[in-house]
Protein backbone atom coordinates (compact mmCIF):
# COMPACT_ATOMS: atom_id res chain seq x y z
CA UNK A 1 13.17 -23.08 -54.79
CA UNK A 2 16.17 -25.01 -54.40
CA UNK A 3 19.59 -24.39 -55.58
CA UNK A 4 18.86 -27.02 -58.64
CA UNK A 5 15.56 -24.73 -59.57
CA UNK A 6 17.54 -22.00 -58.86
CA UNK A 7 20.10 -22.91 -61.61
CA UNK A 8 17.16 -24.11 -64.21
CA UNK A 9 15.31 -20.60 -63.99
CA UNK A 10 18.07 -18.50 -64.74
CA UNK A 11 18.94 -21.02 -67.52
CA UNK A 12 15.72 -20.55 -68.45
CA UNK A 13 15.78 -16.69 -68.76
CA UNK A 14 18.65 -16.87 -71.12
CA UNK A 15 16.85 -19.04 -72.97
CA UNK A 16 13.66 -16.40 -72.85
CA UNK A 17 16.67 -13.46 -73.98
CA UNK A 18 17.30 -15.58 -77.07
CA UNK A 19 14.16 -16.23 -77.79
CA UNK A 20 13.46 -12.57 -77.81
CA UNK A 21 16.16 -10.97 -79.65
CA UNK A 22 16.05 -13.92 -82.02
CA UNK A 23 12.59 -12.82 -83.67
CA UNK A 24 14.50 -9.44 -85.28
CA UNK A 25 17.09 -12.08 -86.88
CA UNK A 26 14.23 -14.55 -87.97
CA UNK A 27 12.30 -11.57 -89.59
CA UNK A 28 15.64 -10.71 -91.27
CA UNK A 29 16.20 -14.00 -92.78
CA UNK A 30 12.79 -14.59 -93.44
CA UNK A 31 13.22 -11.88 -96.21
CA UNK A 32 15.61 -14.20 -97.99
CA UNK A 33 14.79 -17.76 -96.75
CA UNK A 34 11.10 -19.44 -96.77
CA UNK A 35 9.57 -20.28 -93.48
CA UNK A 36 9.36 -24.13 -93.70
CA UNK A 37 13.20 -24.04 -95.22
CA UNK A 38 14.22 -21.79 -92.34
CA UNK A 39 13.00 -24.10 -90.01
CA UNK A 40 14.18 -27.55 -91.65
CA UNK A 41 17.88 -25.99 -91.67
CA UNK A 42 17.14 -24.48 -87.97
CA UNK A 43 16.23 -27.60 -86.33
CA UNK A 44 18.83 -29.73 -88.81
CA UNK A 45 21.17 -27.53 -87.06
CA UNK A 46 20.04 -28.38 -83.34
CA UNK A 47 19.74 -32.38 -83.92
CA UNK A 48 23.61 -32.42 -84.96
CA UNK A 49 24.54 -29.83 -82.21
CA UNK A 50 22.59 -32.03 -79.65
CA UNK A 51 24.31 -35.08 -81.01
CA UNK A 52 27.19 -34.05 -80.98
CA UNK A 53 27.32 -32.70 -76.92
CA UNK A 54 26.02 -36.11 -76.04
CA UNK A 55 29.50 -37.71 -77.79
CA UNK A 56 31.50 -35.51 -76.33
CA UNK A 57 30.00 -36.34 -72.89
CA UNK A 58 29.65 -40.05 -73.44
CA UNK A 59 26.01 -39.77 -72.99
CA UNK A 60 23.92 -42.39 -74.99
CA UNK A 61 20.72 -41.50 -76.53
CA UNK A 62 17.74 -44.36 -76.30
CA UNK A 63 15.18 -42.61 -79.00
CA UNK A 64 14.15 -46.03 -80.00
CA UNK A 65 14.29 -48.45 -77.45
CA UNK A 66 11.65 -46.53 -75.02
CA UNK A 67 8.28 -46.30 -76.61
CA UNK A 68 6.91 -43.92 -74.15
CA UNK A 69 9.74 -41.68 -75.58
CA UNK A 70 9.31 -41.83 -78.67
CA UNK A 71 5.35 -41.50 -78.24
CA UNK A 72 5.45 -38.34 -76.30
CA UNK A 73 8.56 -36.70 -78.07
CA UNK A 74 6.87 -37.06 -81.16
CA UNK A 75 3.92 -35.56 -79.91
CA UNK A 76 5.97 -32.71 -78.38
CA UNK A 77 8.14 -32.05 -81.65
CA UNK A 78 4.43 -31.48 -83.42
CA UNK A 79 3.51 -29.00 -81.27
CA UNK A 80 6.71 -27.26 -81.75
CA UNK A 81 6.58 -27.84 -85.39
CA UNK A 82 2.93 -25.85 -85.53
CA UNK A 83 3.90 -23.09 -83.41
CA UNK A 84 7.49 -22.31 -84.88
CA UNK A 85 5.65 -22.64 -88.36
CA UNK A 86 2.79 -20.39 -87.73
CA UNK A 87 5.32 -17.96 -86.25
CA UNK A 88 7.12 -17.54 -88.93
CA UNK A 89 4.97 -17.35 -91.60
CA UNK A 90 3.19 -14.71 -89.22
CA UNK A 91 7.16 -13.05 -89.15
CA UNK A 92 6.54 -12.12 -92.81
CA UNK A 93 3.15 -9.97 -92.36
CA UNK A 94 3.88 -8.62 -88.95
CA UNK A 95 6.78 -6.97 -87.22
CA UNK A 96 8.96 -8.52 -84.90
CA UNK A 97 7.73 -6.44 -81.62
CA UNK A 98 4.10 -7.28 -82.55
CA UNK A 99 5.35 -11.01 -82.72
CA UNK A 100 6.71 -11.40 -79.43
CA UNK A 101 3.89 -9.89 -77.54
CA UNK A 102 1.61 -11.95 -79.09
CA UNK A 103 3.56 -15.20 -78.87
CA UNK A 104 4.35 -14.41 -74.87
CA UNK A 105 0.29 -14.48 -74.66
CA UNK A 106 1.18 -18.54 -74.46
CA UNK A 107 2.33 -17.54 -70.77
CA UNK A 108 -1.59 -16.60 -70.25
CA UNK A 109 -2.89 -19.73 -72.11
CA UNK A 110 -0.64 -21.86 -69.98
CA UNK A 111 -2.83 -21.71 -66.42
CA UNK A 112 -6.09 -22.07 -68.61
CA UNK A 113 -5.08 -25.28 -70.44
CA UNK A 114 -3.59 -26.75 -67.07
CA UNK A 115 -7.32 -25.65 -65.79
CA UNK A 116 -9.48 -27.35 -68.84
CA UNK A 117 -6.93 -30.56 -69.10
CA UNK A 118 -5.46 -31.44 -65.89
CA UNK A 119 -8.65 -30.06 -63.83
CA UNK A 120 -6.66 -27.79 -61.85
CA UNK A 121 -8.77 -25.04 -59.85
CA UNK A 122 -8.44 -21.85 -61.72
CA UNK A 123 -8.53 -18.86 -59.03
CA UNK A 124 -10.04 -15.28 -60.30
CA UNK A 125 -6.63 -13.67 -61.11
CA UNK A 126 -6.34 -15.68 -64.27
CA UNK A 127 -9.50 -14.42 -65.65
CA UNK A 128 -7.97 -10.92 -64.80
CA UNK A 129 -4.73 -11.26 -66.46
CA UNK A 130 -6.67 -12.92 -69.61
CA UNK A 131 -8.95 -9.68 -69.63
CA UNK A 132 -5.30 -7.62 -69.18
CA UNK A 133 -3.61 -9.23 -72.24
CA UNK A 134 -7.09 -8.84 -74.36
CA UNK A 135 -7.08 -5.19 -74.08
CA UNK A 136 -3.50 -5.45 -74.34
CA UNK A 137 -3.35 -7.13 -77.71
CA UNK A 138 -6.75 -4.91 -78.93
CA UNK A 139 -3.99 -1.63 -78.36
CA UNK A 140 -1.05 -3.35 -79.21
CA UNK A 141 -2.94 -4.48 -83.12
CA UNK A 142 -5.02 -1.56 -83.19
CA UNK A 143 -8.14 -3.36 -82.67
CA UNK A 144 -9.53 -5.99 -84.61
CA UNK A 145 -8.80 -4.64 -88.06
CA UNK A 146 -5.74 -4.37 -87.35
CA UNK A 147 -5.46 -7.44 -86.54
CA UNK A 148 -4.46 -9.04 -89.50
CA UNK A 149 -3.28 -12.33 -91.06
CA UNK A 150 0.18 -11.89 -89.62
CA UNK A 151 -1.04 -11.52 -86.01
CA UNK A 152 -3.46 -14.26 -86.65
CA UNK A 153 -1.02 -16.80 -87.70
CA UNK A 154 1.59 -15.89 -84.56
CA UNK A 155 -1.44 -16.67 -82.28
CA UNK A 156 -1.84 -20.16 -83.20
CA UNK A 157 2.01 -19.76 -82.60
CA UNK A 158 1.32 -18.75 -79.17
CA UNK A 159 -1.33 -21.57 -78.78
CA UNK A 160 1.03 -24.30 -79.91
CA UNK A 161 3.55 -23.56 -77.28
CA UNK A 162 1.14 -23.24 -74.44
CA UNK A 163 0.19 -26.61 -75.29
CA UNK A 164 3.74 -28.14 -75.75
CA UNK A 165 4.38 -25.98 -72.39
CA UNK A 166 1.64 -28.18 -70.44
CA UNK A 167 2.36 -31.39 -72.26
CA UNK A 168 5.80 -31.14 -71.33
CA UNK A 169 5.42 -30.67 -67.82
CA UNK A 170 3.15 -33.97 -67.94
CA UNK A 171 5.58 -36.03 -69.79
CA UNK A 172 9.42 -34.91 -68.48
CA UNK A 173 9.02 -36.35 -65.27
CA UNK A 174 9.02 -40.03 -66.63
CA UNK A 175 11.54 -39.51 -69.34
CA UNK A 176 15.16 -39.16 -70.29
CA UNK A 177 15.17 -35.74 -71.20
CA UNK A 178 17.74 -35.79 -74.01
CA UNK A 179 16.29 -38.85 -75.53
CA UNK A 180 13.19 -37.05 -75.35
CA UNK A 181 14.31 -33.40 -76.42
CA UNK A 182 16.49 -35.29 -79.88
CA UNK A 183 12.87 -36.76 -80.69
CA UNK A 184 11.45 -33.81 -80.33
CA UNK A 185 14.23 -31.79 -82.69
CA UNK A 186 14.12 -34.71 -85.70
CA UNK A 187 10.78 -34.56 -85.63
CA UNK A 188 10.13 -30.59 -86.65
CA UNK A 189 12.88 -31.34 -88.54
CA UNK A 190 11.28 -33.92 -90.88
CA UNK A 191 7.93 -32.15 -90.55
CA UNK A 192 9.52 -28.62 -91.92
CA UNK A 193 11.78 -30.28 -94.63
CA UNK A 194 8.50 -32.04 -95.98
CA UNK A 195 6.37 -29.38 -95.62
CA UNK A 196 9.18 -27.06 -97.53
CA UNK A 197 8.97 -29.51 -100.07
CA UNK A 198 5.85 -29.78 -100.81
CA UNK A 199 4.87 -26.00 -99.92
CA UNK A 200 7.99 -24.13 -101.23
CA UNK A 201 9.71 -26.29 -103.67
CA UNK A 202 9.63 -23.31 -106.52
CA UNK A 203 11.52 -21.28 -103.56
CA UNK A 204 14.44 -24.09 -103.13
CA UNK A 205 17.06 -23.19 -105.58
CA UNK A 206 17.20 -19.84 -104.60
CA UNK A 207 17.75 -21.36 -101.19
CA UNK A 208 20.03 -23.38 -102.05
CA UNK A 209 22.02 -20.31 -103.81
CA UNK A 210 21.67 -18.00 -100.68
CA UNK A 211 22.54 -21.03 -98.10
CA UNK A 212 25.38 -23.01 -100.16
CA UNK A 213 26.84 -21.60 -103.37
CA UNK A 214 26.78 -17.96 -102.86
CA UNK A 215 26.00 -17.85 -98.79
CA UNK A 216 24.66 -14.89 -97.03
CA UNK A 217 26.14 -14.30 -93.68
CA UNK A 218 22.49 -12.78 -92.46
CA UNK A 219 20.68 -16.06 -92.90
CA UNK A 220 23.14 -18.09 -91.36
CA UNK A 221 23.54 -15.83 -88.18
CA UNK A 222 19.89 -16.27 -87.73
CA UNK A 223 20.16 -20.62 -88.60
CA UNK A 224 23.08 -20.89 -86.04
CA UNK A 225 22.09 -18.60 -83.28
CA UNK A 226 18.58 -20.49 -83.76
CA UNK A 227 19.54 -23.55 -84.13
CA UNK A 228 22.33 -23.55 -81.04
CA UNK A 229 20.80 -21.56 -78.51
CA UNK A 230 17.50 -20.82 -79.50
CA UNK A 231 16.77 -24.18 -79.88
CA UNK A 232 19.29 -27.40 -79.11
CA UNK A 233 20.03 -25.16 -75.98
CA UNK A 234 16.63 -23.66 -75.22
CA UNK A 235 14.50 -27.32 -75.45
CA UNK A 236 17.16 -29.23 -73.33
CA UNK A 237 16.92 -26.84 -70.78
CA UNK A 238 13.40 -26.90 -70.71
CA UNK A 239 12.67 -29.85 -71.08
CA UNK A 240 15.29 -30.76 -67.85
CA UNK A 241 14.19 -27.50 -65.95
CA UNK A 242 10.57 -28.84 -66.06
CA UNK A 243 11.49 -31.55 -64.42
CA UNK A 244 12.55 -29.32 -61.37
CA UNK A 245 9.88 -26.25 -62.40
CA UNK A 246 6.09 -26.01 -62.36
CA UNK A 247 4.76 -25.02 -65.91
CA UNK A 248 3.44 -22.11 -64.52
CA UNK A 249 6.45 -21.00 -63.05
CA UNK A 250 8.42 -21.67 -66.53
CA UNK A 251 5.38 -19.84 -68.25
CA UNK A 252 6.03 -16.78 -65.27
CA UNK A 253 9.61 -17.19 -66.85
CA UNK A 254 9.10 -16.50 -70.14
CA UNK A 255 6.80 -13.64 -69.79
CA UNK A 256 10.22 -12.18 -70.62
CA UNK A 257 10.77 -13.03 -73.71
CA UNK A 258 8.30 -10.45 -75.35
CA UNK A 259 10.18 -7.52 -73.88
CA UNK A 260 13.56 -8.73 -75.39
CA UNK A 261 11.43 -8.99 -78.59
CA UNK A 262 10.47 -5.41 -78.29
CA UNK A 263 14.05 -4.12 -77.57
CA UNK A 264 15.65 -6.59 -80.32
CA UNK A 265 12.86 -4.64 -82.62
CA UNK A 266 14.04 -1.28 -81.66
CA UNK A 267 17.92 -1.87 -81.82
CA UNK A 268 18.38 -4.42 -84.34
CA UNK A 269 15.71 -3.65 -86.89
CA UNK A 270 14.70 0.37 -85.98
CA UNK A 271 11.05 -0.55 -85.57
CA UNK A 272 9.01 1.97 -83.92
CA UNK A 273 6.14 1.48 -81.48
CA UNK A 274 3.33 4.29 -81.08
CA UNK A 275 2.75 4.99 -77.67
CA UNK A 276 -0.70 2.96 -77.72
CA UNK A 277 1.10 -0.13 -78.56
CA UNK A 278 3.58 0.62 -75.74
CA UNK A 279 0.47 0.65 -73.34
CA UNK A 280 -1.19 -2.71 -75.22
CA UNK A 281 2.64 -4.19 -74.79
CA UNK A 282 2.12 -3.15 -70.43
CA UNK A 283 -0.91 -4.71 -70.56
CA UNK A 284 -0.05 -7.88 -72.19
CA UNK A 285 2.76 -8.30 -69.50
CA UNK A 286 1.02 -7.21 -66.58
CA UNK A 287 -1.98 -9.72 -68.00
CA UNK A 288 1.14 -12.64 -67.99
CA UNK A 289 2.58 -11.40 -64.73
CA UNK A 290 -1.38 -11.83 -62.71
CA UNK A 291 -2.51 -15.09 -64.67
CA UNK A 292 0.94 -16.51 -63.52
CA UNK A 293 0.09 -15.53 -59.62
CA UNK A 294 -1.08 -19.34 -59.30
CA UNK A 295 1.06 -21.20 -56.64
C-alpha cells in the first residue's frame, strides 16, 4: 500500500476502536433511550457535525445537484439505517460482547457477497473461515437455543453492513465522498426519526425528559461519542478510504472491532465471558482473519 492507504487504514482502525468500545455505551443508553430515538438523535448529531467541518473548510456540499449521488447515498444510508436499527434493538436482549462478535461476522459476509454480486472467484479459504465463525458463533451463543432474539436481530445487523460494505466500494469511486457520506447521514436520520415516531411515540416524552429538561449525562456521552466519531468521523473515512482500499481489505480492518467490543464489555460494563465463549470469540476472528486472505 501506499502512503495514502497507509494513512486511510490506520484511520480506519480508530474508527474499528470506536466502534467497539461504543457498543458498552449504546447498551448503556439503550436502558434509558429507545432504539429508533437513539439513532434519530445519533445521526442528527453527525449531519450537523459533518456540516459544520465542511464550513469551516470552505468545502461545498452538491447533495442535490448530482443524481448519481443522491441515488446511491440514499441507498447506502438504508443499509446503514437497517443494520444500526437491528443492532440496537438486538443491544437490549443481548450483551454488548455477544454483539460485537456477531456484528464483526459482516467481515466474513463481505468476500461472499463480492463472490454472489460482483462474480468474483471465491478461493477455498473463505468457505474455511465461514465454517470458523459458524462454530464460533454456535460456542460463543451456546448453540442454537441460545441463540435468541437478541443475537438474531444483531445478525441482520451484521448483514446490513456487509452489504453497505460492498455497495460502497462499488459506488465511492465515482462520487464526492462528502456529498455522498451527508446523504447517507440525513437519510438514517429521517428513516430513525420516522420510524421512532411511529414505533415509539408512547416512549417520547420520557425522551424528551431524559435528553432536554432533566438531561442525563450517560445518554449523551453515548449520542456524542456516536454521533462524532462513531459515525460523522467513521463514514467519511470510509467512505474516502474505500476509495484508496479494497472492501476486503477494509472488511480485514474491521475484524477488530469485535475485540474492542469484548474489552469495552469487560471494563466498562463488568460483563463476564465463560471460557467457551472466549473460544467461540477465537474462532469467529480467526474465521474473519482466513475469509479475508483474498488478494
Amino acid at each position: 500500500m501506499n502512503k495514502t492507504a497507509h494513512f486511510w487504514a490506520w484511520m480506519l482502525l480508530f474508527v474499528s476502536f470506536v466502534w467497539g468500545v461504543e457498543f458498552s455505551l449504546v447498551h448503556q443508553a439503550l436502558d434509558k433511550l429507545t432504539p429508533h430515538l437513539f439513532n434519530a438523535v445519533r445521526f442528527l448529531i453527525a449531519v450537523i457535525t459533518l456540516q459544520l467541518w465542511c464550513l469551516w473548510r470552505g468545502t461545498r456540499l452538491t447533495l442535490l445537484e448530482n443524481t448519481d449521488t443522491l441515488k446511491h447515498g440514499v441507498v447506502l444510508g438504508t443499509l446503514l439505517y437497517a443494520g444500526f436499527a437491528t443492532q440496537s434493538i438486538g443491544l437490549q436482549y443481548t450483551t454488548a460482547s455477544n454483539a460485537g462478535f456477531i456484528t464483526g461476522l459482516n467481515c466474513v459476509m463481505v468476500p461472499i457477497i463480492a463472490a454472489l454480486w460482483l462474480r468474483q472467484k471465491m478461493r477455498y479459504w473463505v468457505w474455511l473461515g465461514v465454517g470458523s465463525a459458524t462454530m464460533g458463533t454456535f460456542f460463543l451463543t451456546g448453540g442454537v437455543s441460545g441463540f435468541g432474539v437478541g443475537e438474531s436481530w444483531v445478525m441482520i445487523c451484521a448483514l446490513s453492513f456487509a452489504l453497505h460494505i460492498v455497495y460502497t466500494g462499488i459506488y465511492t469511486q465515482e462520487a464526492d465522498a462528502l456529498s455522498l457520506s451527508q446523504v447517507q447521514l440525513i437519510t438514517v436520520t429521517v428513516l430513525s426519526a420516522l420510524s421512532a415516531i411511529i414505533f415509539e411515540r408512547p416512549a417520547l416524552t420520557d425522551a424528551a425528559d431524559i435528553l432536554i429538561f432533566n438531561p442525563h449525562w450517560q445518554p449523551w456521552i453515548a449520542i456524542l461519542i456516536g454521533g462524532i466519531l462513531g459515525t460523522g468521523l467513521a463514514y467519511v473515512a470510509q467512505t474516502i478510504g474505500q476509495k484508496f482500499l479494497e472492501s476486503w481489505r477494509v472488511a480485514l480492518i474491521y475484524t477488530t472491532e469485535p475485540l474492542f467490543a469484548a474489552v469495552g464489555g469487560v471494563l466498562i460494563l463488568g460483563e463476564s465471558l465463560s471460557a467457551l465463549a472466549w473460544l467461540g470469540g477465537l474462532f469467529i476472528l480467526a474465521g474473519m482473519l482466513v475469509a479475508e486472505l483474498i488478494d
